[in-house]
PDB file of N, CA and C in Angstrom:
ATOM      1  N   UNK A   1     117.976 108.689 151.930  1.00  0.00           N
ATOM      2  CA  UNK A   1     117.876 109.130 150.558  1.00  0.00           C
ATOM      3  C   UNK A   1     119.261 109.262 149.926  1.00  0.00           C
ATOM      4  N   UNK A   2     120.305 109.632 151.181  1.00  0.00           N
ATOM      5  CA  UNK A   2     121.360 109.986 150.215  1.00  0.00           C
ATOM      6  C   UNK A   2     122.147 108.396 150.075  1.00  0.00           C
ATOM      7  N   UNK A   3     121.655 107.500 150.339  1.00  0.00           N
ATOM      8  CA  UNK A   3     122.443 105.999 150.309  1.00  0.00           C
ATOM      9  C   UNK A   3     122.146 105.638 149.005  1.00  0.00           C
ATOM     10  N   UNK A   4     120.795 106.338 148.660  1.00  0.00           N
ATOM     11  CA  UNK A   4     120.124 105.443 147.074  1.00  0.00           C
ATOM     12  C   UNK A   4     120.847 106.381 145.691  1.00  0.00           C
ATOM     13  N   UNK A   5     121.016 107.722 146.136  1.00  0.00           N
ATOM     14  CA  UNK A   5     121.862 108.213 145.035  1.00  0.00           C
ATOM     15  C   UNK A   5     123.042 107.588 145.386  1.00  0.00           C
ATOM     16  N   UNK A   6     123.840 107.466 146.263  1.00  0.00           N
ATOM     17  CA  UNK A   6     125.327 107.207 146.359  1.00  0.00           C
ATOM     18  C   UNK A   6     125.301 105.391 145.427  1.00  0.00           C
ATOM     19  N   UNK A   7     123.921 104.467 145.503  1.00  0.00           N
ATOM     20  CA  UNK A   7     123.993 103.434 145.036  1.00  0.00           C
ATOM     21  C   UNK A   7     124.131 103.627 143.634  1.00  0.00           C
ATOM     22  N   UNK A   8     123.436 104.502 143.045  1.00  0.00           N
ATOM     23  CA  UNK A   8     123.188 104.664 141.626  1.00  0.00           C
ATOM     24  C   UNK A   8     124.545 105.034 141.010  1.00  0.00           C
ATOM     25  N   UNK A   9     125.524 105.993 141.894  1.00  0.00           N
ATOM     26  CA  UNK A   9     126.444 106.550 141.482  1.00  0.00           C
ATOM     27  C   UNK A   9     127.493 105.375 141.493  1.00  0.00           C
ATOM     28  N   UNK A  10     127.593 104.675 142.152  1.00  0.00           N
ATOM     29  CA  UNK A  10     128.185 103.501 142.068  1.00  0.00           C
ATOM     30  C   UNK A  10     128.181 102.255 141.112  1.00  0.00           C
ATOM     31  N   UNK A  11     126.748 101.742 140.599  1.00  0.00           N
ATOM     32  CA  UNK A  11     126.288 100.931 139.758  1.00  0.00           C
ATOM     33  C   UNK A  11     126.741 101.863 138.294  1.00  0.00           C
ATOM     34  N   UNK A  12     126.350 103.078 138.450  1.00  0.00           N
ATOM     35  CA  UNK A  12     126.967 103.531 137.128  1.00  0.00           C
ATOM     36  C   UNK A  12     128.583 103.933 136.897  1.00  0.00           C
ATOM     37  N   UNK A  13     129.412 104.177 137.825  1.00  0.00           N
ATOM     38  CA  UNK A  13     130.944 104.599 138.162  1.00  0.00           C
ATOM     39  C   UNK A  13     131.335 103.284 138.348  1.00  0.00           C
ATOM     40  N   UNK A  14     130.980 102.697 138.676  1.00  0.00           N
ATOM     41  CA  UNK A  14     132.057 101.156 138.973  1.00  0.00           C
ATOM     42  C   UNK A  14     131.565  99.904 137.985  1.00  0.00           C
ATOM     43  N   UNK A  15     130.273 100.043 137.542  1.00  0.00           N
ATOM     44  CA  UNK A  15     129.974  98.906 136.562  1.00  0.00           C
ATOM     45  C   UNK A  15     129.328  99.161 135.377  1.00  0.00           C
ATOM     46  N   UNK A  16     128.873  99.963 135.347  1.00  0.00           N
ATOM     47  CA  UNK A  16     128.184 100.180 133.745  1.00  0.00           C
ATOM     48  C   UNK A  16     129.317 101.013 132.884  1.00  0.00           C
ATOM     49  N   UNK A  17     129.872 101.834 133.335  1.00  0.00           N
ATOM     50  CA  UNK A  17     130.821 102.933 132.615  1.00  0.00           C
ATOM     51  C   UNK A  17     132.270 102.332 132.442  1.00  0.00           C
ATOM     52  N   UNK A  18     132.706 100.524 133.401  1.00  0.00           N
ATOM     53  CA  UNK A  18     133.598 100.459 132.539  1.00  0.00           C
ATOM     54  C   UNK A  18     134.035  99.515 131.407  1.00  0.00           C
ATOM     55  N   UNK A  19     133.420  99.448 130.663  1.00  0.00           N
ATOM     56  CA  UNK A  19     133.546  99.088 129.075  1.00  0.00           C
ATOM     57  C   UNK A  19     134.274 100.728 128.385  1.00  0.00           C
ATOM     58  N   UNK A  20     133.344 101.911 128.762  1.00  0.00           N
ATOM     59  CA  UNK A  20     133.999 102.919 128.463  1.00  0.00           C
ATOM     60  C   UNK A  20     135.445 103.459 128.682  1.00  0.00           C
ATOM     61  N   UNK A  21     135.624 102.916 130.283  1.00  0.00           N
ATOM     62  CA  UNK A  21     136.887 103.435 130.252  1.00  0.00           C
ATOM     63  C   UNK A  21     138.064 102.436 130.056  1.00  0.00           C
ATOM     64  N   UNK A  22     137.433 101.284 129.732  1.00  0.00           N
ATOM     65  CA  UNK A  22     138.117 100.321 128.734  1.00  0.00           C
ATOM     66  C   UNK A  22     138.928 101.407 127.517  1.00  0.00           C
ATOM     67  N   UNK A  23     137.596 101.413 126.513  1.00  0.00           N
ATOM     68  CA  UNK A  23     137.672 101.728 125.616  1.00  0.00           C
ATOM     69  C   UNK A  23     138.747 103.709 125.884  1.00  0.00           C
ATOM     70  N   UNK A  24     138.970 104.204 126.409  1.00  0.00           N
ATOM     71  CA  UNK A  24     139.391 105.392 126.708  1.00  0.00           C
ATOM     72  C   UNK A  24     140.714 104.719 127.300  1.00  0.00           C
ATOM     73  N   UNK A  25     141.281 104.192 127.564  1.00  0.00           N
ATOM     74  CA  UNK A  25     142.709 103.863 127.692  1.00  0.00           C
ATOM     75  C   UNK A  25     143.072 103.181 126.350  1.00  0.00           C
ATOM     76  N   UNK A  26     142.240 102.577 126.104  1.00  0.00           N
ATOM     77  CA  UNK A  26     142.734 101.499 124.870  1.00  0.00           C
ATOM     78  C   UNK A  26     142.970 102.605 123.460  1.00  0.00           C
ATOM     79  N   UNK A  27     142.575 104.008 123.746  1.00  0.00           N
ATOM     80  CA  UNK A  27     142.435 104.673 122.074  1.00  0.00           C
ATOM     81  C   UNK A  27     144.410 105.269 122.104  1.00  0.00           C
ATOM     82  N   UNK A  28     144.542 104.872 123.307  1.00  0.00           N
ATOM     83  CA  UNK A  28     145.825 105.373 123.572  1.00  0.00           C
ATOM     84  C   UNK A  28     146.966 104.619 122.895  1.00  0.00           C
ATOM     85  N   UNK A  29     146.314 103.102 122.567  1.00  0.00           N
ATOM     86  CA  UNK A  29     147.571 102.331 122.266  1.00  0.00           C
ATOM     87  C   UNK A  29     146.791 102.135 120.527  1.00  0.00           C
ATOM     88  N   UNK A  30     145.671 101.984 120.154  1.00  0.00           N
ATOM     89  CA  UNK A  30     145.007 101.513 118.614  1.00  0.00           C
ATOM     90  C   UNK A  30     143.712 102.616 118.938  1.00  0.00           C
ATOM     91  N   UNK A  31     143.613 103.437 117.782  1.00  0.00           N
ATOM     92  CA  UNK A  31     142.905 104.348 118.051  1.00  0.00           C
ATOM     93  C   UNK A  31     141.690 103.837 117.620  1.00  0.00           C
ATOM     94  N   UNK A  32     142.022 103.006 115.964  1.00  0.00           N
ATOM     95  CA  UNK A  32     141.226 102.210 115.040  1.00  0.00           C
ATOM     96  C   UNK A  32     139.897 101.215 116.037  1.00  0.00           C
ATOM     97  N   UNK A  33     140.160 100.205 117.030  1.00  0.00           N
ATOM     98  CA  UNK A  33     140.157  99.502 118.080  1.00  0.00           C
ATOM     99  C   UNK A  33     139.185 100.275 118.882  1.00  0.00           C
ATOM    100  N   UNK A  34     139.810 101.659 119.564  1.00  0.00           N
ATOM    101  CA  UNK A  34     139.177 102.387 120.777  1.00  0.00           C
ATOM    102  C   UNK A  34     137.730 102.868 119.768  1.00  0.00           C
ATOM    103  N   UNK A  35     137.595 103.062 118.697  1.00  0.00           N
ATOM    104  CA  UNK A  35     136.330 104.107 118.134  1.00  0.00           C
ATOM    105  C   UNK A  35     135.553 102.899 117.014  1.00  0.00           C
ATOM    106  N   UNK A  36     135.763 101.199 117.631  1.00  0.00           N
ATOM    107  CA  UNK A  36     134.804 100.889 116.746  1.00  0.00           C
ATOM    108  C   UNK A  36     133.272 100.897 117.338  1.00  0.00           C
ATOM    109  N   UNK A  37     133.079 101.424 118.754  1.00  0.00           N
ATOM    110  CA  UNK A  37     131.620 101.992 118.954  1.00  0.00           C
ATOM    111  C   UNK A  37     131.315 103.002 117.815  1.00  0.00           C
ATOM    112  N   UNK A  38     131.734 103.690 117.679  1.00  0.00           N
ATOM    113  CA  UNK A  38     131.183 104.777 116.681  1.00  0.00           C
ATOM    114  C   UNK A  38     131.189 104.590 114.994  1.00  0.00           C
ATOM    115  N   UNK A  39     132.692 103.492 115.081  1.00  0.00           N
ATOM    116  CA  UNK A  39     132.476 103.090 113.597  1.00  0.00           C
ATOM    117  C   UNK A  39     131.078 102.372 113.576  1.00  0.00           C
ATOM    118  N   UNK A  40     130.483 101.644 114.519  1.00  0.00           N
ATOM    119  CA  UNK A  40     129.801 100.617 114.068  1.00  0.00           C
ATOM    120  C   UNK A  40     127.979 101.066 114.272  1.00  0.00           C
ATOM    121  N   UNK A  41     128.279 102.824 114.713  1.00  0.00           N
ATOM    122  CA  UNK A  41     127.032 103.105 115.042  1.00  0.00           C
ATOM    123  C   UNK A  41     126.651 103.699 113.428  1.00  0.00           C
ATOM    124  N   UNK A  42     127.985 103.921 112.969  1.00  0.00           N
ATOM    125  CA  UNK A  42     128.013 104.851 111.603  1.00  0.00           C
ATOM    126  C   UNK A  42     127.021 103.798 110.421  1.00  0.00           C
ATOM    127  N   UNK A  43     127.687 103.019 110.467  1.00  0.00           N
ATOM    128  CA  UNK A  43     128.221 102.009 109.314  1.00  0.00           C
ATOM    129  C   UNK A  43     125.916 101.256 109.233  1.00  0.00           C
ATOM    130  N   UNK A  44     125.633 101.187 110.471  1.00  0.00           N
ATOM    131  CA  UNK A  44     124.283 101.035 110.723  1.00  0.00           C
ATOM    132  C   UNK A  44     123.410 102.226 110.673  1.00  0.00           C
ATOM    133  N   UNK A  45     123.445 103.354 110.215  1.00  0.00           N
ATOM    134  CA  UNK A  45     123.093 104.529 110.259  1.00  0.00           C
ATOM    135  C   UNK A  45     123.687 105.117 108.290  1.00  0.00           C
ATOM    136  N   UNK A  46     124.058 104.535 108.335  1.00  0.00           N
ATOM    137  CA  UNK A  46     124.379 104.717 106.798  1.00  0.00           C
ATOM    138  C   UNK A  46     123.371 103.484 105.648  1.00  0.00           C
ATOM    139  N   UNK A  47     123.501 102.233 106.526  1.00  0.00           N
ATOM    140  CA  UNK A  47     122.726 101.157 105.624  1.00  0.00           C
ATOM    141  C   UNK A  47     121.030 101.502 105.817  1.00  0.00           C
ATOM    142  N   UNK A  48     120.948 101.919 107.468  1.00  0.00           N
ATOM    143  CA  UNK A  48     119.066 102.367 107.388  1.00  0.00           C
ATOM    144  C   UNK A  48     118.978 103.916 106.291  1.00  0.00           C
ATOM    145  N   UNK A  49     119.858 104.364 106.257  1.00  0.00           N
ATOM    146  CA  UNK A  49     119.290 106.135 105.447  1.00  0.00           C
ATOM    147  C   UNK A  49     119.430 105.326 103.780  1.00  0.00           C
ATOM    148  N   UNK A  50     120.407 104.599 103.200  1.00  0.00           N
ATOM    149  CA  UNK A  50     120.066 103.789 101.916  1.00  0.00           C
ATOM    150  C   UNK A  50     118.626 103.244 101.960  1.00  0.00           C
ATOM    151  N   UNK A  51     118.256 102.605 103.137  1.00  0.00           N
ATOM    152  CA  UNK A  51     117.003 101.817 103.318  1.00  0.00           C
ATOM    153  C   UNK A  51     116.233 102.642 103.320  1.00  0.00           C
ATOM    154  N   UNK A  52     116.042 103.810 103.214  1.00  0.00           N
ATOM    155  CA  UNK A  52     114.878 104.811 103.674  1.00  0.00           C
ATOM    156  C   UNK A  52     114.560 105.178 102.357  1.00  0.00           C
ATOM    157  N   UNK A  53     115.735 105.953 101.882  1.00  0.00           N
ATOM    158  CA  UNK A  53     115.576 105.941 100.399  1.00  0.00           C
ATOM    159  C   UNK A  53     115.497 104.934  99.223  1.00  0.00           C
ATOM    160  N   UNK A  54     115.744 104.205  99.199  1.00  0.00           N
ATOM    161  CA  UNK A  54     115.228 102.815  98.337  1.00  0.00           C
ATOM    162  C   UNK A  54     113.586 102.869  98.462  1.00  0.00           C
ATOM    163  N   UNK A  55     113.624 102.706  99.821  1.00  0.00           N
ATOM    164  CA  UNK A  55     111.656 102.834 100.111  1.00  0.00           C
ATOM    165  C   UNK A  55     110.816 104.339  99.635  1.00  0.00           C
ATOM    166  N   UNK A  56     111.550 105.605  99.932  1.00  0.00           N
ATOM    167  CA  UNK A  56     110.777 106.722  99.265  1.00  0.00           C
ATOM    168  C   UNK A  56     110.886 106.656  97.919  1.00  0.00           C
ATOM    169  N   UNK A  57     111.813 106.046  96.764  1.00  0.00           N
ATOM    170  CA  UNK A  57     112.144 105.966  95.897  1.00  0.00           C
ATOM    171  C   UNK A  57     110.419 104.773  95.244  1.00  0.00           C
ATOM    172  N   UNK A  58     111.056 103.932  96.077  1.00  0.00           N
ATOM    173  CA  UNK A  58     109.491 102.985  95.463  1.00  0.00           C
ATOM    174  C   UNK A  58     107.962 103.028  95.737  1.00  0.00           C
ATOM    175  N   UNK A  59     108.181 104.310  96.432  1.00  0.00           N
ATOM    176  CA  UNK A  59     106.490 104.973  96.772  1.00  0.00           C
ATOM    177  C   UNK A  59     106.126 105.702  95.605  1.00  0.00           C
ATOM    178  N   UNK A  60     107.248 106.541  95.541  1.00  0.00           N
ATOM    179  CA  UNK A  60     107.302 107.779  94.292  1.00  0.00           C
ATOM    180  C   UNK A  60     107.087 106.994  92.769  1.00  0.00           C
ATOM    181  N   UNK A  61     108.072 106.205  92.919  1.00  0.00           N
ATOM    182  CA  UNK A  61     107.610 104.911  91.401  1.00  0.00           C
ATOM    183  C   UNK A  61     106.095 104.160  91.263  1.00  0.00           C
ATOM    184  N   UNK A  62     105.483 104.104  92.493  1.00  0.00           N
ATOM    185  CA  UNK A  62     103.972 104.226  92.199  1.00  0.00           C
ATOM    186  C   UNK A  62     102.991 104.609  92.386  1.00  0.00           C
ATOM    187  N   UNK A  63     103.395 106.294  92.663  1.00  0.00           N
ATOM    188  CA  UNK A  63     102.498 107.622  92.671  1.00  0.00           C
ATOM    189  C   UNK A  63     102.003 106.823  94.079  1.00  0.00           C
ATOM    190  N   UNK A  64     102.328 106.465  94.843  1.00  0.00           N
ATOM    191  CA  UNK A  64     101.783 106.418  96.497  1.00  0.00           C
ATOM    192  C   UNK A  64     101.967 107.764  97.407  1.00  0.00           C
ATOM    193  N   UNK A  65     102.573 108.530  97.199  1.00  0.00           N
ATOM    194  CA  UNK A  65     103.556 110.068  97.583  1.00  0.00           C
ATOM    195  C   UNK A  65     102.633 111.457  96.793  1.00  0.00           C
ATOM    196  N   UNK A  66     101.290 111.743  97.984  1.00  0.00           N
ATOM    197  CA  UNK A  66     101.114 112.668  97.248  1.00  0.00           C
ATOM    198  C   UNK A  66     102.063 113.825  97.669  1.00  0.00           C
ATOM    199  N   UNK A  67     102.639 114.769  97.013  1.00  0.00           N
ATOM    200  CA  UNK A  67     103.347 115.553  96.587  1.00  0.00           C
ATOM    201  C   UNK A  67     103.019 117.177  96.018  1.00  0.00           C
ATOM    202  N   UNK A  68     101.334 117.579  96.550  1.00  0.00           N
ATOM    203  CA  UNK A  68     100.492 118.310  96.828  1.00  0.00           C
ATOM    204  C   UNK A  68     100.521 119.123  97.821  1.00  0.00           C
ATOM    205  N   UNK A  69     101.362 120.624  97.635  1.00  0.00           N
ATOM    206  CA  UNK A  69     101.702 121.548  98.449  1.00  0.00           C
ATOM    207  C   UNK A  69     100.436 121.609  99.963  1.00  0.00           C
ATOM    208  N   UNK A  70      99.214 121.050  99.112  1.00  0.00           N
ATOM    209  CA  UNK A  70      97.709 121.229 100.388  1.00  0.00           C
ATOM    210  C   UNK A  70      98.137 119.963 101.236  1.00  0.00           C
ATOM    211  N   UNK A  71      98.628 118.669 100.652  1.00  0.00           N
ATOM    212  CA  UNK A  71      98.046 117.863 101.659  1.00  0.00           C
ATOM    213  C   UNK A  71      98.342 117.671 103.316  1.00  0.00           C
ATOM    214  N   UNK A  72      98.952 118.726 103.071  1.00  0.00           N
ATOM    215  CA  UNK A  72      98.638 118.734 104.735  1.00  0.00           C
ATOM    216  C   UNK A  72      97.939 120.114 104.949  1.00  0.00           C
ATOM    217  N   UNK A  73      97.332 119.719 106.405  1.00  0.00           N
ATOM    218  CA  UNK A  73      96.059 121.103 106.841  1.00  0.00           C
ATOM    219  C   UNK A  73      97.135 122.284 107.613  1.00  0.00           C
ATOM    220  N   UNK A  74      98.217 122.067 107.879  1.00  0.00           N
ATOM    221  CA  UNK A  74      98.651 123.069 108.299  1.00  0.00           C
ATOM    222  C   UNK A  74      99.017 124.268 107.054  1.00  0.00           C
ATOM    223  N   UNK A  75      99.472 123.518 105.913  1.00  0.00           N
ATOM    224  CA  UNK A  75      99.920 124.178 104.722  1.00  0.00           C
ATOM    225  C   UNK A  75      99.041 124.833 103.729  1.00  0.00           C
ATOM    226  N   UNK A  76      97.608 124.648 104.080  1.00  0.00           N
ATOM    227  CA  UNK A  76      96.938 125.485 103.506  1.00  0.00           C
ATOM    228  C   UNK A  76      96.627 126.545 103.999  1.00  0.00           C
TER     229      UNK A  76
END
């Protein structure tokens, strides 16, 4: 049992995690470079919440949105 955790700890410490520690030496020399994971989680997380609202926006433009303190059964 303890060979199959020690495998896992390995597949994740020696091959999946290093892109990360790529990226964690590299913020040392271009910081811009080291954090475009996060720029690029942003930047997609900003265009779906526009997208969300564009769409509640065009429900509401044709009364599809009831907006009726009852319609839900917990709220009555």
């Amino acid at each position: 049992m303890k060979a199959f955790f020690e495998a896992i700890q390995t597949l994740f410490v020696d091959f999946l995690f290093k892109p990360l520690d790529w990226l964690r030496e590299l913020e040392l020399s271009n910081w811009w470079l080291a954090n475009i994971v996060s720029w690029t989680l942003i930047i997609v997380c900003c265009k779906y919440i526009v997208y969300w609202c564009k769409e509640l926006k065009k429900h509401q433009a044709n009364n599809e949105e009831n907006q009726d303190t009852t319609a839900h059964s917990f709220l009555s």
